[in-house]
N, C-alpha and C. Protein backbone atom coordinates (compact mmCIF):
# COMPACT_ATOMS: atom_id res chain seq x y z
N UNK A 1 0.86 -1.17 0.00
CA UNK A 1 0.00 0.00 0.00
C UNK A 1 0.90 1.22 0.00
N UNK A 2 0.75 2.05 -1.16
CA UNK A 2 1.55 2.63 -1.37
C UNK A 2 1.30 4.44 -0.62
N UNK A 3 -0.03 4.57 -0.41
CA UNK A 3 -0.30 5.45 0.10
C UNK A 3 -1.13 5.35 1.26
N UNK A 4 -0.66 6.42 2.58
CA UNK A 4 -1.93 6.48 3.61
C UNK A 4 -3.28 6.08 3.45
N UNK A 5 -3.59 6.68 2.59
CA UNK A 5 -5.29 6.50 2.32
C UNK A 5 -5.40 5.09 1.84
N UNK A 6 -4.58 4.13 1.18
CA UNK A 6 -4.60 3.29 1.00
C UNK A 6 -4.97 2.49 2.27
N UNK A 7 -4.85 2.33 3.39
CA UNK A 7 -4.28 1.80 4.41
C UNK A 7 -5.53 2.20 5.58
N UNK A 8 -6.00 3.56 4.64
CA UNK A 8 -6.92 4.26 5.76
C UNK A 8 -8.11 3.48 5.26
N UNK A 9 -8.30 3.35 4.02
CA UNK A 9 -9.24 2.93 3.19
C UNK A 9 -9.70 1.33 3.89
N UNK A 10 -9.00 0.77 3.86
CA UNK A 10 -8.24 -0.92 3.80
C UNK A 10 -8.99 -1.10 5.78
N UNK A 11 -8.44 -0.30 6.36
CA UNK A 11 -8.98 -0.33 8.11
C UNK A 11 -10.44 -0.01 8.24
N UNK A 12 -11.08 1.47 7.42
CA UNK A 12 -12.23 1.60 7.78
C UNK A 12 -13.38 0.33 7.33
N UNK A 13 -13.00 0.03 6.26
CA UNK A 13 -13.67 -1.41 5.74
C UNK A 13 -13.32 -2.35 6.95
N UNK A 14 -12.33 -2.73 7.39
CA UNK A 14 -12.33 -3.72 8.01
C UNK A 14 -13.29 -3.17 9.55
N UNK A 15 -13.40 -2.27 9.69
CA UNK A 15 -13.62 -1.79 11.18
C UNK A 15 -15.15 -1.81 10.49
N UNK A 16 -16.13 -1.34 9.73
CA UNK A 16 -17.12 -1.42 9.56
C UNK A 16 -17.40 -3.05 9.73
N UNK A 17 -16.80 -4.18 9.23
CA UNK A 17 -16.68 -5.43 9.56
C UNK A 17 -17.01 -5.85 10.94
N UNK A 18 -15.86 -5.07 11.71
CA UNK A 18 -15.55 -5.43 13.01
C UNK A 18 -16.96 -5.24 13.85
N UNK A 19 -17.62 -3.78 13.44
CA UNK A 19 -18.51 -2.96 14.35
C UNK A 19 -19.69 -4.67 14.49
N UNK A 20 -19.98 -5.05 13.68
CA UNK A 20 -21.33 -6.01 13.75
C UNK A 20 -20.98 -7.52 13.81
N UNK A 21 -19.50 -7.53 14.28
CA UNK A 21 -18.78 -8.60 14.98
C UNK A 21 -19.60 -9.05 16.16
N UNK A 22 -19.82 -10.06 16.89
CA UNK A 22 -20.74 -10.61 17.84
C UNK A 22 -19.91 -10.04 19.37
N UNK A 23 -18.17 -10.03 19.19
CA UNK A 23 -17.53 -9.58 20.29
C UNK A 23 -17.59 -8.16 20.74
N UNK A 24 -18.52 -7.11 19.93
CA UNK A 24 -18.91 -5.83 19.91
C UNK A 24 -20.13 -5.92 20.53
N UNK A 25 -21.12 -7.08 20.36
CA UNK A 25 -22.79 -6.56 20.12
C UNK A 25 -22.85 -7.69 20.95
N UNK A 26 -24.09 -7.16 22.07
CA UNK A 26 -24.80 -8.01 23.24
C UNK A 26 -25.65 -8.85 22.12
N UNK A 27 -25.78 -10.14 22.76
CA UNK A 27 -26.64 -11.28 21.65
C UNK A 27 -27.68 -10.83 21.52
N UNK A 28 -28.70 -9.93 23.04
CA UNK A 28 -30.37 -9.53 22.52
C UNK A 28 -30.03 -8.38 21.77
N UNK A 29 -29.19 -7.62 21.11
CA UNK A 29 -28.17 -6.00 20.76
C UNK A 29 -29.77 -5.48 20.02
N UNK A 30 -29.76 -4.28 20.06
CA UNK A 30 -30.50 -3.31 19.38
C UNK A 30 -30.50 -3.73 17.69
N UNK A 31 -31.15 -3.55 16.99
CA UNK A 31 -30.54 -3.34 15.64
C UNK A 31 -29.85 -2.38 15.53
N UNK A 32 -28.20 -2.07 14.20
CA UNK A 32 -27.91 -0.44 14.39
C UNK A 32 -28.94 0.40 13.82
N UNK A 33 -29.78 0.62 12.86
CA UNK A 33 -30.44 1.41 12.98
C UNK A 33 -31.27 2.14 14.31
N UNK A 34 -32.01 1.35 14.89
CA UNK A 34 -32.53 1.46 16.19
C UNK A 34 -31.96 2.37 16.87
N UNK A 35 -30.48 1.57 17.13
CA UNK A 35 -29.38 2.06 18.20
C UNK A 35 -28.64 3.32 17.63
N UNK A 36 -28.72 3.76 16.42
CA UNK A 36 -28.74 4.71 15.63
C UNK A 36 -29.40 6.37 16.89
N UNK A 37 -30.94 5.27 15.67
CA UNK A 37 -31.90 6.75 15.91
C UNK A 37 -31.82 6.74 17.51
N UNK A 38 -31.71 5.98 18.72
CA UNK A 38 -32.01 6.48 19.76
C UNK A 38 -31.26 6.94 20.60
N UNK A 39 -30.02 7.01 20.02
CA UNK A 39 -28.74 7.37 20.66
C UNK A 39 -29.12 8.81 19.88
N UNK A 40 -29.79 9.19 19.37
CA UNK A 40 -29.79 10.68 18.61
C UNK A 40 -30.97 11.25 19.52
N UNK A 41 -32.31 10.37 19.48
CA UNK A 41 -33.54 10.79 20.47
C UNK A 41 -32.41 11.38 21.72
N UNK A 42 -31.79 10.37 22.21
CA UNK A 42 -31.51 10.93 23.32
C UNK A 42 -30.50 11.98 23.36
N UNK A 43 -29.56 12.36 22.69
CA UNK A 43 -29.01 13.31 22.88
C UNK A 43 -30.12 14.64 22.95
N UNK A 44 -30.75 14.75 21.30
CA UNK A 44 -31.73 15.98 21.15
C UNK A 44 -33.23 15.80 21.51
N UNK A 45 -33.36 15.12 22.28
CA UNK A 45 -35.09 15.00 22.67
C UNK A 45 -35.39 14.34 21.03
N UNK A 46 -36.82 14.67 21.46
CA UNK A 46 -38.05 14.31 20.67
C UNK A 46 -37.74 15.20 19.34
N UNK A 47 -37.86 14.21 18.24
CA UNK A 47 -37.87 14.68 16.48
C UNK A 47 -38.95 14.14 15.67
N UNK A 48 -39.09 14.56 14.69
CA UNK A 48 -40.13 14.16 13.74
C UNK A 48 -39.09 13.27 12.78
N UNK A 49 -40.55 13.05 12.12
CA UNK A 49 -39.72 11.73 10.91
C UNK A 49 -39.05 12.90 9.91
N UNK A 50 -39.53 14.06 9.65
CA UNK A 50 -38.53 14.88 8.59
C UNK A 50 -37.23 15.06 9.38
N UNK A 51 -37.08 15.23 10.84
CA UNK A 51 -35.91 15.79 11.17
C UNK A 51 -35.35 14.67 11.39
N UNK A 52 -35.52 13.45 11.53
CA UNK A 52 -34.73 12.18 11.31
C UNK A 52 -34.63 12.01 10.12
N UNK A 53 -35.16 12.25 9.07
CA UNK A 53 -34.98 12.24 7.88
C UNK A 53 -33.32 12.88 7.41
N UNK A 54 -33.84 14.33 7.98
CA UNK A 54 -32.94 14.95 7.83
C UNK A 54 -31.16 14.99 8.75
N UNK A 55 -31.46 14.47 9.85
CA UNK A 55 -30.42 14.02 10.30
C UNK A 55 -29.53 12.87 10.00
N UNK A 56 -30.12 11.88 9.23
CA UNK A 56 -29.46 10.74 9.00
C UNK A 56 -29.28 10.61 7.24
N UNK A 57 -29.86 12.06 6.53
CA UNK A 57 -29.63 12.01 4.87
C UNK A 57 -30.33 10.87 4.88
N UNK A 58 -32.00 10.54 5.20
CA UNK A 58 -32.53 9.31 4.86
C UNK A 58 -33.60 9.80 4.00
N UNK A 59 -34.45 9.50 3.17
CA UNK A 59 -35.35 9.84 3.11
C UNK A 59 -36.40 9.28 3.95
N UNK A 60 -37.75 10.20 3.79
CA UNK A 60 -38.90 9.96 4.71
C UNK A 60 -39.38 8.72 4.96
N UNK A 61 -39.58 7.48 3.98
CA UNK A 61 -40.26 6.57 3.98
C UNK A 61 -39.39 5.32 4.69
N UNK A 62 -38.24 5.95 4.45
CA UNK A 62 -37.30 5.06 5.05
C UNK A 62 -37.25 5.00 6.80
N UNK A 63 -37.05 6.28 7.37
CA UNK A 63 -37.05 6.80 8.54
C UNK A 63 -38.93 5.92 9.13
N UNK A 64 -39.48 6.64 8.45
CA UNK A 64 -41.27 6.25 8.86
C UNK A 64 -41.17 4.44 9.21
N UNK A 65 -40.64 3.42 8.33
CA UNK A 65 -40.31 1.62 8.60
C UNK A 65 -39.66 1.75 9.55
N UNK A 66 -38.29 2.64 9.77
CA UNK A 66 -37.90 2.05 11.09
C UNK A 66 -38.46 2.47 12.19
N UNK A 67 -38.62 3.71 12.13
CA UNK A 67 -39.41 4.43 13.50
C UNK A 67 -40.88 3.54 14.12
N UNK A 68 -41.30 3.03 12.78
CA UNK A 68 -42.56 2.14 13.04
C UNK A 68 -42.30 0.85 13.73
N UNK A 69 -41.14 0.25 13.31
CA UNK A 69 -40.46 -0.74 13.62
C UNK A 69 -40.12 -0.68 15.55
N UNK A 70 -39.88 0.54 15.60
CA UNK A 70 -39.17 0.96 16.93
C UNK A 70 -40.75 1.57 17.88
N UNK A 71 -41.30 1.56 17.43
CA UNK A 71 -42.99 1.96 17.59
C UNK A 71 -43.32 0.59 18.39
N UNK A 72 -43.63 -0.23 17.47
CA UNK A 72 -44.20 -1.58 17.83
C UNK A 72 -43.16 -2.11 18.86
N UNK A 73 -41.94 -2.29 18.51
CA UNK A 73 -41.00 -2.72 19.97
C UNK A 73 -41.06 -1.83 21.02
N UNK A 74 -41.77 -0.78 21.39
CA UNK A 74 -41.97 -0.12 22.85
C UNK A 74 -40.49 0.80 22.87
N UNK A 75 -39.68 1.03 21.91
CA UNK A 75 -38.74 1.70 22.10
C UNK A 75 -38.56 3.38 21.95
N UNK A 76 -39.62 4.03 21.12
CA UNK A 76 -39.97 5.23 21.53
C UNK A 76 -41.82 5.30 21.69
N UNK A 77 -42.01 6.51 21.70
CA UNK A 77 -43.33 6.91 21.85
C UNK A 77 -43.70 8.06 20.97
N UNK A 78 -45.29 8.39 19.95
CA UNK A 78 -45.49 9.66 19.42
C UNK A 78 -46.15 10.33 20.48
N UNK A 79 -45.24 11.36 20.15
CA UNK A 79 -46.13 12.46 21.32
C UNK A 79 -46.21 13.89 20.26
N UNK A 80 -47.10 15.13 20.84
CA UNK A 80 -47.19 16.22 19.97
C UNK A 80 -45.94 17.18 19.99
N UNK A 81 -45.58 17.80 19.12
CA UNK A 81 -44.33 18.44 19.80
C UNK A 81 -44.69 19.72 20.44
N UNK A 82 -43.41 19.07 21.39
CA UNK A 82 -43.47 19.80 22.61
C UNK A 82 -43.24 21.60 22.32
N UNK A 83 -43.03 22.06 20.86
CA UNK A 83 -43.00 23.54 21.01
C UNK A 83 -44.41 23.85 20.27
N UNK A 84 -45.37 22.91 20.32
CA UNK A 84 -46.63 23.25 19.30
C UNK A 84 -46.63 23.18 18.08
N UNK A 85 -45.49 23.02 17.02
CA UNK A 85 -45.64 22.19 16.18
C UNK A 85 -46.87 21.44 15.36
N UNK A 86 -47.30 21.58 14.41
CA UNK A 86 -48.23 20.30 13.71
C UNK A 86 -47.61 18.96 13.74
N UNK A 87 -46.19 19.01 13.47
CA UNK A 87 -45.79 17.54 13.25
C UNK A 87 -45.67 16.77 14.51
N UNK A 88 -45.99 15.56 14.78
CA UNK A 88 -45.44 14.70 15.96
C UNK A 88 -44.51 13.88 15.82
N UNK A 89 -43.99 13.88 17.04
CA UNK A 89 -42.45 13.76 17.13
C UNK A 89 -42.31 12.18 18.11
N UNK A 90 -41.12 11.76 17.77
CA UNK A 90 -40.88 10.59 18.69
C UNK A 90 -40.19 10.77 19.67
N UNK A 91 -39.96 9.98 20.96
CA UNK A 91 -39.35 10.28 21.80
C UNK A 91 -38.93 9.04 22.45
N UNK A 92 -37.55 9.08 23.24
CA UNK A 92 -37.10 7.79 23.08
C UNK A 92 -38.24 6.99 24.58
N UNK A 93 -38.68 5.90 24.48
CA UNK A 93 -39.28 5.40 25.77
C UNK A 93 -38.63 4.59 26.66
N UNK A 94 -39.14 4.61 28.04
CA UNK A 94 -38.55 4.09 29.50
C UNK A 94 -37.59 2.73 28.80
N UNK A 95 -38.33 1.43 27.94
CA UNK A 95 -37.58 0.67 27.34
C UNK A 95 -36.27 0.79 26.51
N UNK A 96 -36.86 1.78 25.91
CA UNK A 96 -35.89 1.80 24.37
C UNK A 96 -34.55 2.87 25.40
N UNK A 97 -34.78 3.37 26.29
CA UNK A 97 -33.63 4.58 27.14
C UNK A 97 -33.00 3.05 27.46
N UNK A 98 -33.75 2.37 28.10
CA UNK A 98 -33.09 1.15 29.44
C UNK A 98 -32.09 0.16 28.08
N UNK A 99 -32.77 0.33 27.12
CA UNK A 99 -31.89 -0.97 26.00
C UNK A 99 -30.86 0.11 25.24
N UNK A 100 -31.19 1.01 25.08
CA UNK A 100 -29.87 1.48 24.22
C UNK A 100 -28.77 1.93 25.32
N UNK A 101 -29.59 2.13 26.36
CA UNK A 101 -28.10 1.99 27.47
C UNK A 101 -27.31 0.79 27.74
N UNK A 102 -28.20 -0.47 28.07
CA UNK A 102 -27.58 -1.38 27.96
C UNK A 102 -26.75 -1.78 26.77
N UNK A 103 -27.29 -0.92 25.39
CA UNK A 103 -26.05 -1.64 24.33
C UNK A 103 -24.61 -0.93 24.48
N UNK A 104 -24.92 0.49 24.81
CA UNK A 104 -23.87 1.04 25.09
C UNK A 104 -22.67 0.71 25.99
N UNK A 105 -23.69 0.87 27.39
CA UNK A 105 -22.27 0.12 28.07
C UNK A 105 -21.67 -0.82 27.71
N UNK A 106 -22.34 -2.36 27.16
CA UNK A 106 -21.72 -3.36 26.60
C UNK A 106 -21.03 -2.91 25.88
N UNK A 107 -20.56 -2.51 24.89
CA UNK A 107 -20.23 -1.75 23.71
C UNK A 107 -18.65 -1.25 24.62
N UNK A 108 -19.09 -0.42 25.43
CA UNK A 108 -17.99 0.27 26.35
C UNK A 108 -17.55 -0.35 26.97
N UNK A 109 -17.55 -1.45 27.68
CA UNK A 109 -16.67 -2.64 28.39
C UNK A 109 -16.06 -3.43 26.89
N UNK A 110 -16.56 -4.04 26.52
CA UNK A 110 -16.03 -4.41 25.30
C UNK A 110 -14.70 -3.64 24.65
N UNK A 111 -14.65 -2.43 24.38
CA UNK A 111 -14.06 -1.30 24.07
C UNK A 111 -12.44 -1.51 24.95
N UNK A 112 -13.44 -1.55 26.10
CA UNK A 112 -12.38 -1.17 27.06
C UNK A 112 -11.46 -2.78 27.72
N UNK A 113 -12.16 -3.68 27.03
CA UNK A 113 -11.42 -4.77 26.76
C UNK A 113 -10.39 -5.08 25.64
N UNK A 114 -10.66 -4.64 24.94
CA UNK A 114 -10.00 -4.77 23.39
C UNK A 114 -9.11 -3.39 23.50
N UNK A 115 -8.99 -2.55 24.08
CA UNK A 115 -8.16 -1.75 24.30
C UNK A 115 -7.09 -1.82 25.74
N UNK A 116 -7.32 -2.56 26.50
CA UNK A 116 -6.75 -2.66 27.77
C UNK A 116 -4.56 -2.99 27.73
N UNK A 117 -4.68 -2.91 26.54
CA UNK A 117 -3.90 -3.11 26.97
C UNK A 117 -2.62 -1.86 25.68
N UNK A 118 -3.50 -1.13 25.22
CA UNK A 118 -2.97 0.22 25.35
C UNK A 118 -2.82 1.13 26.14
N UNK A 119 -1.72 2.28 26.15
CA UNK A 119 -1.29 3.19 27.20
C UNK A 119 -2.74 4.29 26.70
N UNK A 120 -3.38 5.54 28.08
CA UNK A 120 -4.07 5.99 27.99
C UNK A 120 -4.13 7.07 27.00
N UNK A 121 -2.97 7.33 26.92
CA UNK A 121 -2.56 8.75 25.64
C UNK A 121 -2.90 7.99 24.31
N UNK A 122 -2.57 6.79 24.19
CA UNK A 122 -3.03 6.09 22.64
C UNK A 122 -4.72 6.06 22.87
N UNK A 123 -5.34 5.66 23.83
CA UNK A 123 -6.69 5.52 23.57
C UNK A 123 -6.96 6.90 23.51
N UNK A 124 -6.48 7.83 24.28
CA UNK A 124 -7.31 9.19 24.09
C UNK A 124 -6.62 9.88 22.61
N UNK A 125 -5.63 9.45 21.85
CA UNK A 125 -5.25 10.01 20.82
C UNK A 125 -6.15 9.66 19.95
N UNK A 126 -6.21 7.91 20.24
CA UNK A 126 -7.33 7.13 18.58
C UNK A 126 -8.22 8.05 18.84
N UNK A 127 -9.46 8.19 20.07
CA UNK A 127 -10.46 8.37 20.20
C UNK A 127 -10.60 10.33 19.19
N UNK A 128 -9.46 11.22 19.99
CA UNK A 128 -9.05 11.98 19.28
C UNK A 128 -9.48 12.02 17.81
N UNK A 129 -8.54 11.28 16.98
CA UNK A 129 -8.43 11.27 15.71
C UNK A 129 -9.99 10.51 14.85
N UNK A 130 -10.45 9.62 15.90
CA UNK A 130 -11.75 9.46 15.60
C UNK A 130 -12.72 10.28 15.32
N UNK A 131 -12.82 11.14 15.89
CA UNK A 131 -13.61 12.43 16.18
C UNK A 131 -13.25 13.40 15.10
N UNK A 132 -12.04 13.59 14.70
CA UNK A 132 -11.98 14.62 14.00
C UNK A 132 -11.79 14.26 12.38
N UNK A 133 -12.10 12.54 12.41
CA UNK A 133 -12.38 12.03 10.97
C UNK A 133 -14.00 12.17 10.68
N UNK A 134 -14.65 12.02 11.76
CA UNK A 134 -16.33 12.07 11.51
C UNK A 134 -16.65 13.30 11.50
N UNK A 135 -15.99 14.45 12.24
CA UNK A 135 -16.47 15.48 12.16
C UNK A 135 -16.39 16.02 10.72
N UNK A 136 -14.76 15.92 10.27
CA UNK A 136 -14.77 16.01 8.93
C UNK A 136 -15.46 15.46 7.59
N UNK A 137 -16.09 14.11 7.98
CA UNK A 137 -17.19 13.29 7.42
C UNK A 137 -18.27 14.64 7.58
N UNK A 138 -19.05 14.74 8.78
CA UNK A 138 -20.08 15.13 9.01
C UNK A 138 -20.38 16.73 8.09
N UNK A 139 -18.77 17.59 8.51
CA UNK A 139 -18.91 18.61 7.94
C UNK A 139 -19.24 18.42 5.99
N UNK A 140 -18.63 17.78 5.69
CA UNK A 140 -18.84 17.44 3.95
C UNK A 140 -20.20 17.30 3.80
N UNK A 141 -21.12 16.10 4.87
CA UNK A 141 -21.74 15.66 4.42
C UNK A 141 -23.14 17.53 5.28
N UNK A 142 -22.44 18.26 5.48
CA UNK A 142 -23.19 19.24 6.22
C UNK A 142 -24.47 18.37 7.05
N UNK A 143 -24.25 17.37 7.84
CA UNK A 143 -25.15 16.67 8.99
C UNK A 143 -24.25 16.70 10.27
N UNK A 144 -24.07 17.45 11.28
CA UNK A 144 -23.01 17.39 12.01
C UNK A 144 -23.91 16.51 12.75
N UNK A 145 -23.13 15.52 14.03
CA UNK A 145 -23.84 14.72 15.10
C UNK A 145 -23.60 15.43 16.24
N UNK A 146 -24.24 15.72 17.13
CA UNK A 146 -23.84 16.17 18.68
C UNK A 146 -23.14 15.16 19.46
N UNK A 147 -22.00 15.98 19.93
CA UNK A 147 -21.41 15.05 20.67
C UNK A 147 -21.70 14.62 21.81
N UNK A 148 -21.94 13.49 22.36
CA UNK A 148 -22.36 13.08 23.87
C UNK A 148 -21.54 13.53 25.07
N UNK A 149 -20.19 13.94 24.88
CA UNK A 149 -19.57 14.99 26.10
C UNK A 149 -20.14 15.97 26.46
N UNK A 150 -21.06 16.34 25.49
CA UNK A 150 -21.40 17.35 25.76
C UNK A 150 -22.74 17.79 25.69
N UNK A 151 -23.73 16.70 24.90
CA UNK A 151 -25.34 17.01 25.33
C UNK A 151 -25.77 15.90 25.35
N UNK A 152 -25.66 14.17 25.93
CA UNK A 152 -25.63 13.25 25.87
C UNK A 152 -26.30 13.32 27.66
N UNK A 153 -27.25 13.01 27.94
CA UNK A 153 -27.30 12.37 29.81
C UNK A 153 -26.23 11.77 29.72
N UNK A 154 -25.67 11.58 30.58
CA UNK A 154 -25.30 10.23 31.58
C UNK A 154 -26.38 9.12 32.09
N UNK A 155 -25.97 8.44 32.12
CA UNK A 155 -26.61 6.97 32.81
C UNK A 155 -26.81 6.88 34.23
């Protein structure tokens, strides 16, 4: 591989691989879509299917199957929006909060298994450089994600 990007190219494929590896994901695991949209419910509250639409570059009909999907599993709820709004909005529910936490932490022990035995400056560098490859993703794709340091609850 004659160039970086070669190499960069060559890892993100394999790491998209890795992400839906069974040693990543609890056996009952969320779907990622699911675990997607509700890791987003929860950062920004309650959204409509256009602003999930629009947050994930999905179109509408697409967003409407899964949200329905996540409907029938008890994982959010429609409610009216909360600034008066016509559109109604989803919001993540008591279940769907209690399971996408549970995928998370799994997710984060896991993490912190498969990393244990790097020094802390390398995990906080990857994590670093992680961040400022998606952001740069995000900015192109003009969809930025909120970061959970910073408007994410805690558990």
């Amino acid at each position: 591989m004659d160039k970086p990007t070669h190499l960069i190219e060559f890892e993100t494929m394999l790491l998209g691989r890795h992400s839906l590896n069974a040693h990543l994901r609890r056996p009952d695991h969320l779907e990622r879509s699911a675990y997607l949209v509700l890791r987003r419910l929860r950062i920004e509250g309650p959204m409509s299917i256009g602003e999930l639409s629009e947050a994930f570059g999905l179109d509408n009909s697409t967003v409407h199957r899964q949200t329905a999907a996540m409907l029938k599993a008890g994982l959010v709820e429609r409610i009216p929006d909360p600034e008066g709004g016509l559109a109604r909005k989803f919001r993540i529910s008591d279940e769907g909060e209690r399971r996408v936490l549970a995928d998370r932490d799994y997710n984060i022990n896991a993490l912190d298994r498969l990393l244990r035995g790097w020094s802390s400056e390398d995990v906080q560098t990857f994590a670093a450089y992680l961040e400022r490859f998606n952001t740069d993703l995000e900015a192109r794709e003009a969809r930025p994600w909120p970061r959970p340091s910073h408007t994410e609850p805690r558990s």
